[in-house]
PDB file of N, CA and C in Angstrom:
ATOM      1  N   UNK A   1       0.850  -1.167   0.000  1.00  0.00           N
ATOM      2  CA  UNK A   1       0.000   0.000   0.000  1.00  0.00           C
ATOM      3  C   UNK A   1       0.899   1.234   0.000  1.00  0.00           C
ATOM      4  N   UNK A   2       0.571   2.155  -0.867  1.00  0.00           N
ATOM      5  CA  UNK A   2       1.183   3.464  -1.032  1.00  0.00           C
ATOM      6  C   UNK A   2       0.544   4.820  -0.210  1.00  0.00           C
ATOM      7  N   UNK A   3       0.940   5.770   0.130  1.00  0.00           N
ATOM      8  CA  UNK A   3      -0.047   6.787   0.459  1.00  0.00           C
ATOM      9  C   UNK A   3       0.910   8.105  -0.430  1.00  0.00           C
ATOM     10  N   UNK A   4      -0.113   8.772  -1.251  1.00  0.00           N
ATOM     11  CA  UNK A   4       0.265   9.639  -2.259  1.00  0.00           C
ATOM     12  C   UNK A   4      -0.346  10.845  -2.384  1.00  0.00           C
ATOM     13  N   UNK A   5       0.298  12.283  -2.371  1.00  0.00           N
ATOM     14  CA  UNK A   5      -0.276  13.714  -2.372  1.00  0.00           C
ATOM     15  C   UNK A   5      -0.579  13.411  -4.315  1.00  0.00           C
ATOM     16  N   UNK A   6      -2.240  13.939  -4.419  1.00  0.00           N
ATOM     17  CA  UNK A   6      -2.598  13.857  -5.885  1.00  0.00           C
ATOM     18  C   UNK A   6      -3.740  14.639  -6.213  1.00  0.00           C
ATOM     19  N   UNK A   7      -4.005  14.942  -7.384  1.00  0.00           N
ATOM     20  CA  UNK A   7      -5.235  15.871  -7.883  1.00  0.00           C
ATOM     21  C   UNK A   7      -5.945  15.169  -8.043  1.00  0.00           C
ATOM     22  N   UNK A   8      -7.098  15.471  -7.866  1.00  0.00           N
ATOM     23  CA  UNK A   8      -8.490  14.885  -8.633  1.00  0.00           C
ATOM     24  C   UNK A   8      -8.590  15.384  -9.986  1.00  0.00           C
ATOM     25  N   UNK A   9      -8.604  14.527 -10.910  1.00  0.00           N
ATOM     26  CA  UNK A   9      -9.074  14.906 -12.192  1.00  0.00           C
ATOM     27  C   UNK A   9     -10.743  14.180 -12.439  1.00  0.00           C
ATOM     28  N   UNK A  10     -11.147  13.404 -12.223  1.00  0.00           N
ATOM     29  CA  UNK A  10     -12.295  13.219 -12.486  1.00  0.00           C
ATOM     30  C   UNK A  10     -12.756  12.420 -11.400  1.00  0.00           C
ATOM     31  N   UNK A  11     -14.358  11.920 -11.503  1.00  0.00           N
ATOM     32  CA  UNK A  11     -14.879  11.238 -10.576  1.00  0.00           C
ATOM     33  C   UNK A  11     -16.260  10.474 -11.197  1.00  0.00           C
ATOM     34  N   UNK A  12     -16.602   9.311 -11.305  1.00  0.00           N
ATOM     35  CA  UNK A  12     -17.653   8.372 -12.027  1.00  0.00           C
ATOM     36  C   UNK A  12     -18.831   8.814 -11.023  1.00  0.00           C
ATOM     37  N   UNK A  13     -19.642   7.942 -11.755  1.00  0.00           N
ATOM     38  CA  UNK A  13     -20.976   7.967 -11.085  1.00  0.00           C
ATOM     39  C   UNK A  13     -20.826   6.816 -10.130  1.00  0.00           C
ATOM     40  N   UNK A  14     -22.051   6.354  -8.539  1.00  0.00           N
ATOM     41  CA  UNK A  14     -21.372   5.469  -7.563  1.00  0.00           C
ATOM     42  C   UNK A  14     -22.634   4.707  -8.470  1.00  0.00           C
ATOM     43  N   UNK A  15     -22.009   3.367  -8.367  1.00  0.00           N
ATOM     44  CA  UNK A  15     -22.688   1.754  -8.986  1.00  0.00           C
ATOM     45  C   UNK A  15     -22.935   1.172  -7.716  1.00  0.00           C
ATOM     46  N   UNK A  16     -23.912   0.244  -7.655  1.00  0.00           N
ATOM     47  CA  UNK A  16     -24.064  -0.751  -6.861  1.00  0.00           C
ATOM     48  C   UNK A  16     -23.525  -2.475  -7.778  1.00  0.00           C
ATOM     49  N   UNK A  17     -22.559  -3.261  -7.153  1.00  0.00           N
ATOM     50  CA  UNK A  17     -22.036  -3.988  -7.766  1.00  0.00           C
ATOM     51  C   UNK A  17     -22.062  -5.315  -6.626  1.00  0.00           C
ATOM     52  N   UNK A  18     -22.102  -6.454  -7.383  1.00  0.00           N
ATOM     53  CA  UNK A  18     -22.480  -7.302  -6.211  1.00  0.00           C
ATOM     54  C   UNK A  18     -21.028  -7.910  -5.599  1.00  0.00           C
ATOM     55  N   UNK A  19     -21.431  -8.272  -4.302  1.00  0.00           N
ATOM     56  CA  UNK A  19     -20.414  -8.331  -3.102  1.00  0.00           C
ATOM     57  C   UNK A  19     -20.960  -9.685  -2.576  1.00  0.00           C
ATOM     58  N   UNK A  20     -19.863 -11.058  -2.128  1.00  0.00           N
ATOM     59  CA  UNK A  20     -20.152 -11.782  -1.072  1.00  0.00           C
ATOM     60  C   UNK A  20     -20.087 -11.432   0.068  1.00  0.00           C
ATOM     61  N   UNK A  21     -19.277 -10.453   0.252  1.00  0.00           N
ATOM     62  CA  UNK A  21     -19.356 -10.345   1.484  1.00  0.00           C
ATOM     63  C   UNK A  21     -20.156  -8.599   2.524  1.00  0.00           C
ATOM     64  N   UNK A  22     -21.105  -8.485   1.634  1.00  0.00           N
ATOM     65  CA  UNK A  22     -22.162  -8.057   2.109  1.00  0.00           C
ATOM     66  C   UNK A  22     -23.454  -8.333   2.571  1.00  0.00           C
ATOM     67  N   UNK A  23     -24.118  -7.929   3.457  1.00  0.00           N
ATOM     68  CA  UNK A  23     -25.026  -8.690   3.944  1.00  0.00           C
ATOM     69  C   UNK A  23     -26.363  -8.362   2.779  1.00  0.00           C
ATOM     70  N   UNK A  24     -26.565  -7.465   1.768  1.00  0.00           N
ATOM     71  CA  UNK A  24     -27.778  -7.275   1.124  1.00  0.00           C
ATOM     72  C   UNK A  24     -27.112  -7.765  -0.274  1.00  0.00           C
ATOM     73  N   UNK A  25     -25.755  -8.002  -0.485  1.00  0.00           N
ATOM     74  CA  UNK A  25     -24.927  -8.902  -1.737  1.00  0.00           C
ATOM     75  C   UNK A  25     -24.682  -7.369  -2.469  1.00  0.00           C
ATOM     76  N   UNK A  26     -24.780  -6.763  -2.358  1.00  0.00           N
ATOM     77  CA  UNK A  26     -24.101  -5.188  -3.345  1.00  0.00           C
ATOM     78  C   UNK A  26     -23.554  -4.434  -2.613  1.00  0.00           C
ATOM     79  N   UNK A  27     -22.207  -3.780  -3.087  1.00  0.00           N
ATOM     80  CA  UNK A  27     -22.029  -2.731  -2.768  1.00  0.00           C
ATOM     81  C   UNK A  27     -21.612  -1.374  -3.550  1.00  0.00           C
ATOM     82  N   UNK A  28     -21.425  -0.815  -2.710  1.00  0.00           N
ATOM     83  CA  UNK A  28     -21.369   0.822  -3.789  1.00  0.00           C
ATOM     84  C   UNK A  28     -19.819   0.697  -4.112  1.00  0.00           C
ATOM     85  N   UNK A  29     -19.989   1.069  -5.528  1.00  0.00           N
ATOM     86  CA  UNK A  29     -18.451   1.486  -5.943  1.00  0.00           C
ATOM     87  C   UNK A  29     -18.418   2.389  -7.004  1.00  0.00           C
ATOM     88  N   UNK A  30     -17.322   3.458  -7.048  1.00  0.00           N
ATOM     89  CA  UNK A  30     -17.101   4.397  -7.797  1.00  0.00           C
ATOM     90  C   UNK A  30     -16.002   4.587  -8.243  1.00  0.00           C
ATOM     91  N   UNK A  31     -15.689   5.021  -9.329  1.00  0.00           N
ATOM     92  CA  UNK A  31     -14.246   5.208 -10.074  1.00  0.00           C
ATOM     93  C   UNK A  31     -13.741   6.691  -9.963  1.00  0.00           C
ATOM     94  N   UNK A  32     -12.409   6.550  -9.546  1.00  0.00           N
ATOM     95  CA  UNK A  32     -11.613   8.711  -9.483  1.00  0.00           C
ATOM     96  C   UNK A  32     -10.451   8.366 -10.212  1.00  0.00           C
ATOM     97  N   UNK A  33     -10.422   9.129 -11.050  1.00  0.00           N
ATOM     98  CA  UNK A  33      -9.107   9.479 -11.685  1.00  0.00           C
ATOM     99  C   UNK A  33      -7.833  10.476 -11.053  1.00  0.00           C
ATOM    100  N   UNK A  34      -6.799   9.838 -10.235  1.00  0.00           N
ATOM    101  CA  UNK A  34      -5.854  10.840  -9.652  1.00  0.00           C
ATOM    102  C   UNK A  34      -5.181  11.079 -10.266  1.00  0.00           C
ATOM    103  N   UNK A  35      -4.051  12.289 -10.167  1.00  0.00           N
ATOM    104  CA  UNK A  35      -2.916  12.441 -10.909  1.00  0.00           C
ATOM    105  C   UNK A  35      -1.759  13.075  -9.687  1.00  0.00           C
ATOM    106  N   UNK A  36      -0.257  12.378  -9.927  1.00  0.00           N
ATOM    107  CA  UNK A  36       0.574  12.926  -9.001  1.00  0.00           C
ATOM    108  C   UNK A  36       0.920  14.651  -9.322  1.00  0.00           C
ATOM    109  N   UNK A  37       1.555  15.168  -8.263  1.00  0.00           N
ATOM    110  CA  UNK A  37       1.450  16.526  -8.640  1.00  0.00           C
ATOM    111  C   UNK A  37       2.760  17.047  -9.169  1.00  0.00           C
ATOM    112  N   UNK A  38       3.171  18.218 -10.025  1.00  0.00           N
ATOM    113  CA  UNK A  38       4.640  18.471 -10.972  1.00  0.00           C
ATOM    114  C   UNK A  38       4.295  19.084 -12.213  1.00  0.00           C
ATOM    115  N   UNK A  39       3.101  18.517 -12.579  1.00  0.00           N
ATOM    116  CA  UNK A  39       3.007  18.543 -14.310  1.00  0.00           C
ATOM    117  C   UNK A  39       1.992  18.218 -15.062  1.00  0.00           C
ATOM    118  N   UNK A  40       1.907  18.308 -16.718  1.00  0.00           N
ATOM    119  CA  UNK A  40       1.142  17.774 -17.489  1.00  0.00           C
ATOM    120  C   UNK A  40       1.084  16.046 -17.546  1.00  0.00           C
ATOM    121  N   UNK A  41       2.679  15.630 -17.215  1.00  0.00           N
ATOM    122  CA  UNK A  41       3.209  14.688 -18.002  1.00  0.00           C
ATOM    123  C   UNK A  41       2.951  13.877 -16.777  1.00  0.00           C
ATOM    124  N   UNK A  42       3.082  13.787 -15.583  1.00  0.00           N
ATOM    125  CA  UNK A  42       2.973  13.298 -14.421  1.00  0.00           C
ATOM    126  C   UNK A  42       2.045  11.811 -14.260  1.00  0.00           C
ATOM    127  N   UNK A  43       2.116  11.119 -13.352  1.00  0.00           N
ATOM    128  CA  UNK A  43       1.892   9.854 -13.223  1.00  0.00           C
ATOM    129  C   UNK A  43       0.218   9.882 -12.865  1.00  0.00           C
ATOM    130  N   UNK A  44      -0.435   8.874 -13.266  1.00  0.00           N
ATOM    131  CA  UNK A  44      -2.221   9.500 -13.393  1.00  0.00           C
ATOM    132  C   UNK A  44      -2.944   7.707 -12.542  1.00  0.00           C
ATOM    133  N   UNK A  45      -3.951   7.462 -12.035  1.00  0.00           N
ATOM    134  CA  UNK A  45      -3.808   6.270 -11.478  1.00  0.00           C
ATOM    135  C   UNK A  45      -5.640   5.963 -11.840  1.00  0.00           C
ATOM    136  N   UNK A  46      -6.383   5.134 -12.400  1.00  0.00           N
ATOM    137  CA  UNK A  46      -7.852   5.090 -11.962  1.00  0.00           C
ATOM    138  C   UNK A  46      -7.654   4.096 -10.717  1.00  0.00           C
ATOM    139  N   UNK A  47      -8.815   4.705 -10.095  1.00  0.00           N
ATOM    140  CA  UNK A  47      -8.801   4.117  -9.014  1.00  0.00           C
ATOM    141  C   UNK A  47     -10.420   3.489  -8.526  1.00  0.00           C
ATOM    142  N   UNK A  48     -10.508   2.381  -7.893  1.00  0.00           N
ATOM    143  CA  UNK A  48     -12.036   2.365  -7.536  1.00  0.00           C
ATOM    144  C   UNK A  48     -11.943   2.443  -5.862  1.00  0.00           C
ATOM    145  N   UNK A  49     -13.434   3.262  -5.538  1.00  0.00           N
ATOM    146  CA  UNK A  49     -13.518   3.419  -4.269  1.00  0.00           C
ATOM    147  C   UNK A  49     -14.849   2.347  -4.240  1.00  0.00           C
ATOM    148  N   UNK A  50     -14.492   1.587  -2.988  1.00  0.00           N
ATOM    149  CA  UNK A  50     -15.872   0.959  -2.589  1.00  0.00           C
ATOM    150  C   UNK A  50     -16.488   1.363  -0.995  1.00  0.00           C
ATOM    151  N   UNK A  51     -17.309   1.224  -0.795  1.00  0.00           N
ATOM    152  CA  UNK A  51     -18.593   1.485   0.051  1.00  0.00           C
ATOM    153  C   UNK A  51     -18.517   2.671   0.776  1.00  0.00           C
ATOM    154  N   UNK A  52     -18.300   3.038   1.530  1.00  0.00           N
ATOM    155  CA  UNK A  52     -18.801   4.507   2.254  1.00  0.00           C
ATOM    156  C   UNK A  52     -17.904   5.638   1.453  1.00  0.00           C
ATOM    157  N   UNK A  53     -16.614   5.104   1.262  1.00  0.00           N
ATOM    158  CA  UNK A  53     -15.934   5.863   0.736  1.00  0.00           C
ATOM    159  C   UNK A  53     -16.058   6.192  -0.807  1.00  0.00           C
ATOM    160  N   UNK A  54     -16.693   5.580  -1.583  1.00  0.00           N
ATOM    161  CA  UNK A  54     -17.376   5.340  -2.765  1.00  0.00           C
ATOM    162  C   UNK A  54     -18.387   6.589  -2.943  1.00  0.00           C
ATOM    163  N   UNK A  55     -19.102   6.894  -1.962  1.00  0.00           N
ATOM    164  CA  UNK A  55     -20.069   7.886  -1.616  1.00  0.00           C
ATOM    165  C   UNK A  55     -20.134   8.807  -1.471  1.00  0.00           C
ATOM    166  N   UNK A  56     -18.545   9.334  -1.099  1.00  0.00           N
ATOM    167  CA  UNK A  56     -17.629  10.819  -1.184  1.00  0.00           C
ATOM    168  C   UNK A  56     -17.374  11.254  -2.588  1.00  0.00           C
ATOM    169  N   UNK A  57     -18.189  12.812  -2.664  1.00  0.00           N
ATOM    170  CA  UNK A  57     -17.140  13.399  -3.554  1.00  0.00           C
ATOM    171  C   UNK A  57     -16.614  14.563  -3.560  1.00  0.00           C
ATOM    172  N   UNK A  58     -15.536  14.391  -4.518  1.00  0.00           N
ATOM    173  CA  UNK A  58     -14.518  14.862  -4.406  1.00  0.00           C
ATOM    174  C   UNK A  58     -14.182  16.019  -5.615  1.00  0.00           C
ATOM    175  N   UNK A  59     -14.271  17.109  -5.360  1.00  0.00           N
ATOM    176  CA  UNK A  59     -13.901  18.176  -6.454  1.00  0.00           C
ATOM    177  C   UNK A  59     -12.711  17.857  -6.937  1.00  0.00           C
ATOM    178  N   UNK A  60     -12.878  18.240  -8.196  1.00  0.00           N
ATOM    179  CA  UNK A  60     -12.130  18.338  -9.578  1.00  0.00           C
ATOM    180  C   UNK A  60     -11.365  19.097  -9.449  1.00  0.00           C
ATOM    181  N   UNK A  61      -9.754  19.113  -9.293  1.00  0.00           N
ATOM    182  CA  UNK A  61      -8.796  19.956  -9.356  1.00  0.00           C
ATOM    183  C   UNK A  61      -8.085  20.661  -7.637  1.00  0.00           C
ATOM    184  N   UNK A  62      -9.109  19.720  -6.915  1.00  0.00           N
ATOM    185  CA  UNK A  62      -8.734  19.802  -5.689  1.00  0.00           C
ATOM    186  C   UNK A  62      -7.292  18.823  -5.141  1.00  0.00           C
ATOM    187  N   UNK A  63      -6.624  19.146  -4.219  1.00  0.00           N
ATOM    188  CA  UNK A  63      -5.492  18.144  -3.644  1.00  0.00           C
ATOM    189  C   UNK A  63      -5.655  17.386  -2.496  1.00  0.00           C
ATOM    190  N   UNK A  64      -5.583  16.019  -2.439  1.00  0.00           N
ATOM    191  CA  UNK A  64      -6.069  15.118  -1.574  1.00  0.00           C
ATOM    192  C   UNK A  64      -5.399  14.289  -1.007  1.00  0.00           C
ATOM    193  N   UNK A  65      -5.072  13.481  -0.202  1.00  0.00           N
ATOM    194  CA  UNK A  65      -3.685  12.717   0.181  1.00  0.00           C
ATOM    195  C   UNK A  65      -4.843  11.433   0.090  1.00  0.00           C
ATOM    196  N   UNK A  66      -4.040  10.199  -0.500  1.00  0.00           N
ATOM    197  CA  UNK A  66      -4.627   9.163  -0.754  1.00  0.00           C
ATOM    198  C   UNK A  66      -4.123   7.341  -0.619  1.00  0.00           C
ATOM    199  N   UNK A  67      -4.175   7.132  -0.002  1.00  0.00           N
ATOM    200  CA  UNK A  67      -3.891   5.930   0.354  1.00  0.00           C
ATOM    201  C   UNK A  67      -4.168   4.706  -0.399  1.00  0.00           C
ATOM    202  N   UNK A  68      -3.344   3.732  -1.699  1.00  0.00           N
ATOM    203  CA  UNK A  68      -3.532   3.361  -2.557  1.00  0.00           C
ATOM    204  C   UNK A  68      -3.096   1.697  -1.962  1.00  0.00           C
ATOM    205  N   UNK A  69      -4.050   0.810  -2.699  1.00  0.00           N
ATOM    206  CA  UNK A  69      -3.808  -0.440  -2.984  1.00  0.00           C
ATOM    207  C   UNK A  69      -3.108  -1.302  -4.543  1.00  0.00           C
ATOM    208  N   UNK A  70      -2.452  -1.567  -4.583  1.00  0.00           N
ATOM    209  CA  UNK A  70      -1.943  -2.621  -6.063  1.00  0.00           C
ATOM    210  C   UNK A  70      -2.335  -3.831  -5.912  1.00  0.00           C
ATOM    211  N   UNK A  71      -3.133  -4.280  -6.762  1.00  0.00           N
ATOM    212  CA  UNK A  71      -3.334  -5.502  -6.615  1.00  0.00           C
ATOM    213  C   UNK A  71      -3.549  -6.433  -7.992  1.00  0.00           C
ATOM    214  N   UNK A  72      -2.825  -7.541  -8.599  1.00  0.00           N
ATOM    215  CA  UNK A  72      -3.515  -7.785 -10.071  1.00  0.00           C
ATOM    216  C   UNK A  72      -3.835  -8.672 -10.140  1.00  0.00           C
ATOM    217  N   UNK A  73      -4.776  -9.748 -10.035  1.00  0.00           N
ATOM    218  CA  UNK A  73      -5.749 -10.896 -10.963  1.00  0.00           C
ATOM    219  C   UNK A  73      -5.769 -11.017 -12.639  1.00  0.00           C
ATOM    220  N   UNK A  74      -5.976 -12.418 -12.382  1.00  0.00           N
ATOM    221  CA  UNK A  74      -5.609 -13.344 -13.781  1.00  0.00           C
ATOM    222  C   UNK A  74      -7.418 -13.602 -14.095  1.00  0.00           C
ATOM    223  N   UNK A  75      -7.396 -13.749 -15.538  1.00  0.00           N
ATOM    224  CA  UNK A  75      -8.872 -13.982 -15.973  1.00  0.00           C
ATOM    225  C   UNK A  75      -8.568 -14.456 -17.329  1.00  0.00           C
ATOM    226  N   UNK A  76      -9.011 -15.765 -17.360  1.00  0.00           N
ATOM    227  CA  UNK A  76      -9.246 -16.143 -18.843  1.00  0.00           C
ATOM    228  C   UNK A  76      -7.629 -16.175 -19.546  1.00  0.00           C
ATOM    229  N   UNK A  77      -6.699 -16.353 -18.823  1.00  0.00           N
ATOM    230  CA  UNK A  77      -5.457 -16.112 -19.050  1.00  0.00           C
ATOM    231  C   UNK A  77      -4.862 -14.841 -19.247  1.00  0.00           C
ATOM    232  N   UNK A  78      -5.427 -13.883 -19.233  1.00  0.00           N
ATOM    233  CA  UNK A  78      -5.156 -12.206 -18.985  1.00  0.00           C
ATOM    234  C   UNK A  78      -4.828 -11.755 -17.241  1.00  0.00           C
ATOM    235  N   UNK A  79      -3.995 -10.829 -17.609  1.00  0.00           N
ATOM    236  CA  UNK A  79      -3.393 -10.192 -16.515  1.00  0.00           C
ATOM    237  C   UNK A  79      -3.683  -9.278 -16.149  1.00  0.00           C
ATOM    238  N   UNK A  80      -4.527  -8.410 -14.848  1.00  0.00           N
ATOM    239  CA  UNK A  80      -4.872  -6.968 -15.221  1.00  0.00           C
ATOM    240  C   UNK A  80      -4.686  -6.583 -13.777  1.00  0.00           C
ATOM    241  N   UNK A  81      -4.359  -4.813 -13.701  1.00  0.00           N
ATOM    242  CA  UNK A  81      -3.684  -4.725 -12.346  1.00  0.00           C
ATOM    243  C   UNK A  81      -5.153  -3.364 -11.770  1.00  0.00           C
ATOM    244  N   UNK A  82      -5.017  -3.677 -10.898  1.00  0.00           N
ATOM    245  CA  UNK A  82      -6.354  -2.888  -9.687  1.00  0.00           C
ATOM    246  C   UNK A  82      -6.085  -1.969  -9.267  1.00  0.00           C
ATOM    247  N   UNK A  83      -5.959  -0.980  -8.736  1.00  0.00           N
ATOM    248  CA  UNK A  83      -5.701  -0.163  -7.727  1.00  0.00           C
ATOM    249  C   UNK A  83      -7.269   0.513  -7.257  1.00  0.00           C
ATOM    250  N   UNK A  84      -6.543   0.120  -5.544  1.00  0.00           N
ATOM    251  CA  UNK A  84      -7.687   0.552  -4.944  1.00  0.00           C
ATOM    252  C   UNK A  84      -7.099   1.355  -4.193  1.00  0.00           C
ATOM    253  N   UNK A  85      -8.366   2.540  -3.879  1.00  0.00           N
ATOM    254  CA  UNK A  85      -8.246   3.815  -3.126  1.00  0.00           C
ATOM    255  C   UNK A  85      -9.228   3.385  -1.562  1.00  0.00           C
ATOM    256  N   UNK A  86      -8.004   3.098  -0.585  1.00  0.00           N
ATOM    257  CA  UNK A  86      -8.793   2.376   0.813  1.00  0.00           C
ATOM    258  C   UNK A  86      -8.866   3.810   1.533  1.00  0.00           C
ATOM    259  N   UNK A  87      -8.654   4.868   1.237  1.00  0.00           N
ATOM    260  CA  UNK A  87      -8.752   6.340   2.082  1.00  0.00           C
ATOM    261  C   UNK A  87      -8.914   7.149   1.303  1.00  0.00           C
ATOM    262  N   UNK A  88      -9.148   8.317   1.095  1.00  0.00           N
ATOM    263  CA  UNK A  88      -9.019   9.865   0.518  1.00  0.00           C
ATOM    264  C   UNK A  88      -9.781  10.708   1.608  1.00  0.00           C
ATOM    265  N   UNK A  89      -8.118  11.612   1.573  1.00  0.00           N
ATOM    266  CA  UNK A  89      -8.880  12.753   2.684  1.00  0.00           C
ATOM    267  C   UNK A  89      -8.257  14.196   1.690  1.00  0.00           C
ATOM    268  N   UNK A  90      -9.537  15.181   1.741  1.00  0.00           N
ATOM    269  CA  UNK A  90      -9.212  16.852   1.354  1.00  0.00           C
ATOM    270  C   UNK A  90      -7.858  17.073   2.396  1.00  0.00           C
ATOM    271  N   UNK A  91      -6.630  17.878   1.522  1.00  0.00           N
ATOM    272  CA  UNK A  91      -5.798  18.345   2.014  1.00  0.00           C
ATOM    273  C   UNK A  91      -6.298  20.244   2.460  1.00  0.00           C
TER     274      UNK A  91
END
């Protein structure tokens, strides 16, 4: 887990997506686009937020300190890498 000073560049709409390990089987999840701070060229991350934190939002062009997960799963013989956002707090 990383924790990283970053901009908000965008923010999805929140989904309900199904969960085992919820008690009603869904939970809320939403997608933010961060970017590290320096530049145009700078390092950019999508990220998904799930459940309470999913529910926060977060202005566009604001600076936020963010606490990141890496994680990648195999499917169908494909490789694909996750990152999850387990915190975001307004700086």
């Amino acid at each position: 887990m990383q924790t990283k000073i970053l901009k908000v560049v965008a923010q999805g709409p929140v989904v309900q997506v199904p969960s085992k390990k919820q008690e009603n089987g869904q939970i809320a999840k939403c997608m933010i686009r961060l970017k590290e701070l320096g530049g145009d060229y700078e390092d950019e991350y999508i990220c998904a937020m799930f459940g309470n934190l999913a529910q926060c939002k977060f202005t566009v062009g604001k600076t936020v300190i963010a606490s990141l997960r890496f994680q990648t799963h195999e499917s169908n013989g494909s490789f694909f890498q996750d990152v999850i956002a387990n915190d975001i707090q307004n700086i």
